[in-house]
Protein backbone atom coordinates (compact mmCIF):
# COMPACT_ATOMS: atom_id res chain seq x y z
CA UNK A 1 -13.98 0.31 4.29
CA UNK A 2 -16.80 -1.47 2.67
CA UNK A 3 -19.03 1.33 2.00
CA UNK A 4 -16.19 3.19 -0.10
CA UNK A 5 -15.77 0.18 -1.99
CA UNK A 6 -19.64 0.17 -2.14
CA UNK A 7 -18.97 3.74 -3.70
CA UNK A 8 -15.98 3.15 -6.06
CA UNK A 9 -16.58 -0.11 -7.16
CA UNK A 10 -12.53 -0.29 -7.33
CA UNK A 11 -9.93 -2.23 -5.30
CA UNK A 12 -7.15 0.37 -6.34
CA UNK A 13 -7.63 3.98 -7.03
CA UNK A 14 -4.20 4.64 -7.88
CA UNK A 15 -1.27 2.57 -9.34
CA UNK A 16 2.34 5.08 -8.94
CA UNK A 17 5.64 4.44 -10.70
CA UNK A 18 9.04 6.29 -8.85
CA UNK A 19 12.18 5.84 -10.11
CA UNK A 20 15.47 7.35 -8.82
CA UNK A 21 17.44 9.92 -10.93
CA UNK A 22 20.72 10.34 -10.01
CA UNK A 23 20.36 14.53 -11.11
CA UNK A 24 16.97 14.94 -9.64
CA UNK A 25 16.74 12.45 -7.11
CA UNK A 26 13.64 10.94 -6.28
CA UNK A 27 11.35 11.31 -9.22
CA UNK A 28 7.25 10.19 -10.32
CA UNK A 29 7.61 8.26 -13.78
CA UNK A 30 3.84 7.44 -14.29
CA UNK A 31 0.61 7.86 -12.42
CA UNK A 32 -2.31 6.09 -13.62
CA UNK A 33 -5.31 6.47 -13.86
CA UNK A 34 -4.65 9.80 -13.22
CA UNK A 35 -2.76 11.99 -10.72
CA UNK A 36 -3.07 11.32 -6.78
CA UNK A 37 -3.79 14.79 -6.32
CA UNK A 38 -0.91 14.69 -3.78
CA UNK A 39 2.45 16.72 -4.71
CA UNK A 40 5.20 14.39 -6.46
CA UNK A 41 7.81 15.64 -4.38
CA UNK A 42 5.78 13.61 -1.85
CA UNK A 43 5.14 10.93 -3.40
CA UNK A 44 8.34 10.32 -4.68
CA UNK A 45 9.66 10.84 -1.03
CA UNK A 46 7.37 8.82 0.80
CA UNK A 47 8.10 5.71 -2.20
CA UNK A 48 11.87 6.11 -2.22
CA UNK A 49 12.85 7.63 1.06
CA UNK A 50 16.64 8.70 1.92
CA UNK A 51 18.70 5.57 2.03
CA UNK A 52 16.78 3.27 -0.07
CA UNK A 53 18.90 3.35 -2.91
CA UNK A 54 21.27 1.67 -0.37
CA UNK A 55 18.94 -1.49 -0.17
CA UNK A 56 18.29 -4.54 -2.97
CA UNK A 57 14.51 -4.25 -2.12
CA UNK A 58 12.17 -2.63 0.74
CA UNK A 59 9.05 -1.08 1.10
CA UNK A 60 7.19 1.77 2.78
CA UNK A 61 3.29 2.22 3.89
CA UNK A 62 1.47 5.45 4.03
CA UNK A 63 -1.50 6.99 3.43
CA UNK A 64 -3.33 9.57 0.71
CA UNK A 65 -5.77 11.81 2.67
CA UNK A 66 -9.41 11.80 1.11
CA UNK A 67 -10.13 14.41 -1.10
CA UNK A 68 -12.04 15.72 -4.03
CA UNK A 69 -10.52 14.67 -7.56
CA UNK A 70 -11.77 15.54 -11.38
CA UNK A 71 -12.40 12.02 -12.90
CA UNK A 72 -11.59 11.67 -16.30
CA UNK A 73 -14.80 13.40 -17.39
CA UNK A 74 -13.55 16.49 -15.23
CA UNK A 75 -16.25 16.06 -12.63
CA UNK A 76 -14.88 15.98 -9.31
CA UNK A 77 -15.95 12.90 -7.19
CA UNK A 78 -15.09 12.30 -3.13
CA UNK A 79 -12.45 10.24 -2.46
CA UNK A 80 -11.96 7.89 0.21
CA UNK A 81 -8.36 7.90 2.68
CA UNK A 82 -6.58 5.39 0.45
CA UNK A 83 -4.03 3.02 2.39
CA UNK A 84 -0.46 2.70 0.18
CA UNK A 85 1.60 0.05 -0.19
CA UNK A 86 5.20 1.12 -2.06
CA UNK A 87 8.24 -1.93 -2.58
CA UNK A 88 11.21 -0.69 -4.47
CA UNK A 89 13.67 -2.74 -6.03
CA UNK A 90 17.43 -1.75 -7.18
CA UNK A 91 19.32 -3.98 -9.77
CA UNK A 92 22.90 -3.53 -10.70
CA UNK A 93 22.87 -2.01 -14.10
CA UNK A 94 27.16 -0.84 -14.96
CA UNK A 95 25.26 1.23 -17.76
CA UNK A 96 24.25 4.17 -15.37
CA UNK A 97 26.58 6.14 -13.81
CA UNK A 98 25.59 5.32 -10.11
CA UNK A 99 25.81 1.51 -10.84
CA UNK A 100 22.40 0.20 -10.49
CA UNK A 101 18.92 1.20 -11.07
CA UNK A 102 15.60 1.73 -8.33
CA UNK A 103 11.95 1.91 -9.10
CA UNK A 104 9.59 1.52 -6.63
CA UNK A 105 5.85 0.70 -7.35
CA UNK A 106 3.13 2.40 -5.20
CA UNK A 107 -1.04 0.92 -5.39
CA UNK A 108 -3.28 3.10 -3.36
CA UNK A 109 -6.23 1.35 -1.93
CA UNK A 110 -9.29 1.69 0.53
CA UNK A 111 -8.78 -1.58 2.02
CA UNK A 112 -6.66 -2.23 4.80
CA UNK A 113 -5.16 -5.44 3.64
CA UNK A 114 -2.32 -3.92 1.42
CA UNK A 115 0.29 -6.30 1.87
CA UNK A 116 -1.76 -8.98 -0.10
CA UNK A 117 -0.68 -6.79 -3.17
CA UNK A 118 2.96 -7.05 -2.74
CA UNK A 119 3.30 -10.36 -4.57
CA UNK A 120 1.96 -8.13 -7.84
CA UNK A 121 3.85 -5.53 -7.38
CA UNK A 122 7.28 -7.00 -6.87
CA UNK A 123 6.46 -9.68 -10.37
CA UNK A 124 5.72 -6.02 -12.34
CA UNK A 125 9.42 -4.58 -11.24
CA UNK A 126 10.99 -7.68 -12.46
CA UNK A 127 8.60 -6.72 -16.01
CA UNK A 128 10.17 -3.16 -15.56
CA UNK A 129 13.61 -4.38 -15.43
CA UNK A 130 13.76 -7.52 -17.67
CA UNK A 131 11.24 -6.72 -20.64
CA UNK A 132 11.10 -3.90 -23.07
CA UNK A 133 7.33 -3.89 -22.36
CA UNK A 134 6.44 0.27 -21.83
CA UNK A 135 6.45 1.21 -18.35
CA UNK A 136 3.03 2.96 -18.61
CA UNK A 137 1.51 -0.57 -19.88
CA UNK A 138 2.84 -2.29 -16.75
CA UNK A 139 1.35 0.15 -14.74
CA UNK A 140 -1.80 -0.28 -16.13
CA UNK A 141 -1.73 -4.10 -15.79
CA UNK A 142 -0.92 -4.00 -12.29
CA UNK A 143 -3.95 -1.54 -11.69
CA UNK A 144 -6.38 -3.71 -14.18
CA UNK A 145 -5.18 -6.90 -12.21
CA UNK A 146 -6.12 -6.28 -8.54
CA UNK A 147 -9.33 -4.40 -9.84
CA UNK A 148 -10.56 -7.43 -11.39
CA UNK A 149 -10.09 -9.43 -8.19
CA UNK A 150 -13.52 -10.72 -6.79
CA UNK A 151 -14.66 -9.37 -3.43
CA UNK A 152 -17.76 -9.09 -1.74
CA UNK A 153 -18.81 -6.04 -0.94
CA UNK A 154 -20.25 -6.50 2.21
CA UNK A 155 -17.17 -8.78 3.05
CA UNK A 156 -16.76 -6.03 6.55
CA UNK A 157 -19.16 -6.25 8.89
CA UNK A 158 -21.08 -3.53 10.46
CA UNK A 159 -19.68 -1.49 13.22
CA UNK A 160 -21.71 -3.14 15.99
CA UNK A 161 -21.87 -6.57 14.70
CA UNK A 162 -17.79 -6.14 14.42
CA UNK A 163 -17.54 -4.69 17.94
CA UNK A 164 -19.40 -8.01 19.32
CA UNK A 165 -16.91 -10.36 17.09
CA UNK A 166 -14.27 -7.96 18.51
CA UNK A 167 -15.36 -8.76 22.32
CA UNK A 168 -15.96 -12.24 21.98
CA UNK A 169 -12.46 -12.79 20.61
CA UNK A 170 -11.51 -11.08 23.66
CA UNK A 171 -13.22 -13.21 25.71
CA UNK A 172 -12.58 -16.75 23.51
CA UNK A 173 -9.35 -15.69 21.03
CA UNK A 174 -9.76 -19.16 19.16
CA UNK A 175 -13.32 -18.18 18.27
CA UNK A 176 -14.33 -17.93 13.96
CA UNK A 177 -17.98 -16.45 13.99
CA UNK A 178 -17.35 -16.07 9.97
CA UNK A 179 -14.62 -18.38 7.97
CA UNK A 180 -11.46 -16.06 6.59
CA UNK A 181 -12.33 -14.74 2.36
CA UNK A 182 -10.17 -16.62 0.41
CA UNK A 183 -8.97 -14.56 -2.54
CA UNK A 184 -7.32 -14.81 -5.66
CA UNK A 185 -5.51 -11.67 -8.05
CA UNK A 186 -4.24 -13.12 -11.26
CA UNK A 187 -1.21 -11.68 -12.86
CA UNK A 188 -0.27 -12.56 -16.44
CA UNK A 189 -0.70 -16.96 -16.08
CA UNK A 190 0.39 -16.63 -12.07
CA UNK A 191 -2.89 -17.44 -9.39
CA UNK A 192 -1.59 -15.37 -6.40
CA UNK A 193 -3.97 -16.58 -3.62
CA UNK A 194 -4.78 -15.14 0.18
CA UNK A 195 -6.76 -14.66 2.61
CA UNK A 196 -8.35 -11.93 4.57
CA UNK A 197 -9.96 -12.06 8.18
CA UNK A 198 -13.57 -11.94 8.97
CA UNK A 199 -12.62 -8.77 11.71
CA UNK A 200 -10.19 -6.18 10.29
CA UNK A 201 -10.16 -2.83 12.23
CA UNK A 202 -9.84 0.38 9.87
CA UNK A 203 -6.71 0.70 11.70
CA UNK A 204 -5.08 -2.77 11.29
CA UNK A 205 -2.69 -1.95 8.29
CA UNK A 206 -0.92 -4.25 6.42
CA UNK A 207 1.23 -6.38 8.33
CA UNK A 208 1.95 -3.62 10.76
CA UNK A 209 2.08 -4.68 14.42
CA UNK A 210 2.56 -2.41 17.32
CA UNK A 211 3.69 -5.10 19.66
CA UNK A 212 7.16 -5.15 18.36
CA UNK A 213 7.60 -1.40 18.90
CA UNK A 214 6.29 -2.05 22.52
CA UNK A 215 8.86 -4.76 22.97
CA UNK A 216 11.29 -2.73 21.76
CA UNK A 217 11.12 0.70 23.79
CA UNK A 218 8.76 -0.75 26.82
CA UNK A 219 8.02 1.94 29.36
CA UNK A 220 9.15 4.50 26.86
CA UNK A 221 6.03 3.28 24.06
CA UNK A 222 3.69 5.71 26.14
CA UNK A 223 6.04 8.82 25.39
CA UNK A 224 5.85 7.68 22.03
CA UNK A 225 2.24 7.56 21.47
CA UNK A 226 1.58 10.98 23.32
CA UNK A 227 3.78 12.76 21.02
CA UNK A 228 1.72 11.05 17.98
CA UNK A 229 -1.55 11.72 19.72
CA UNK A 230 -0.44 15.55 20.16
CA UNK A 231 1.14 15.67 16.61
CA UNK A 232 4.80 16.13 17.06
CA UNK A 233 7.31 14.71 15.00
CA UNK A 234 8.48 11.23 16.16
CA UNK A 235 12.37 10.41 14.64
CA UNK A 236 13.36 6.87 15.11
CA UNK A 237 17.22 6.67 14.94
CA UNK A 238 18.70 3.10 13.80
CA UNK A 239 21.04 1.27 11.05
CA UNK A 240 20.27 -1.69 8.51
């Protein structure tokens, strides 16, 4: 939200580099600035997740509870819920024993419009795989791009003048009280240009829609969403 923007004054908090090991599995190569605070066995799960290695490219979404880090002057500062965005990508390498190579990139961020940074992050695994340029350096040029991105800070509205928006769109769903931000994140000489809505819920992630999961199981959606709202464990079974 805006006001932890207000507070941080960054667009990404963390930038995380995963890379599969064919001993060890799923492994954390680099975190930068510093560490998530989260366990890597996590991390390294939740970026490469069983299977991927069986995919050219994917990604995964998930999110890094708030919390209380050290900054680098070993004062600890609050820390926001940070929304993640992870896309791995595998090339065929005949140099490794498994045949190919995966490393996923993760950028941990308190807005909800994540997938805006997946254009970076997929041009800095093609630098991971195709340059000789240090991994830690691409890392840190991914993280230094999107935080120099322009963005006003009061670019959310406040929580009643956003619930209005919210039920006049109801009412008129054509209706713009406040033209979309048009942004811009350079990377290297590349412009990569979106746009974000004037109304974004703190629970409109990404790309993610819950209308195809409705679609898909119908009646059975409301089983689904009790089980979430009493914290069981939901497993989705499936192939490809």
């Amino acid at each position: 939200p805006a006001t932890a923007l207000a507070m941080s004054g960054k667009h990404v908090h963390y930038v995380v580099l995963a890379e599969f090991d064919i001993d060890k599995g799923s492994v954390i190569r680099h975190q930068y600035p510093a560490p998530t605070g989260l366990g890597d066995s996590f991390l390294a799960e939740a970026m490469l997740p069983e299977g991927s290695h069986s995919r050219n490219e994917d990604e995964t979404i998930f999110m890094l509870p708030a919390a209380s880090n050290k900054d680098i002057h070993g004062e600890f500062k609050a820390r926001p819920p940070l929304h993640t965005i992870s896309y791995l990508l595998a090339k065929k390498d005949d140099s490794v024993r498994r045949g190919s190579v995966t490393k996923a990139i993760a950028v941990c961020s308190p807005h909800t419009f994540i997938h805006a940074f997946r254009p970076v992050i997929r041009l800095a695994l093609e630098e991971l795989f195709e340059s000789r340029t240090p991994d830690i350096d691409v890392i840190k040029e991914v993280y230094e791009s999107i935080n120099s991105m322009d963005l006003p800070v009061d670019y959310k509205l406040d929580p009643l003048h956003e619930a209005l928006v919210r039920s006049s769109r109801l009412r008129e769903p054509h209706m713009r009280p406040r033209p979309d931000l048009h942004l811009t994140i350079r990377w290297r000489k590349e412009e990569i240009k979106f746009t974000v809505p004037p109304v974004v819920g703190d629970d409109e992630i990404g790309e993610v829609k819950l209308v195809g999961l409705l679609q898909r199981f119908e009646h059975d959606f409301m089983h689904i969403f009790n089980a979430m709202l009493l914290e069981r464990r939901v497993v989705f079974i499936g192939h490809n």
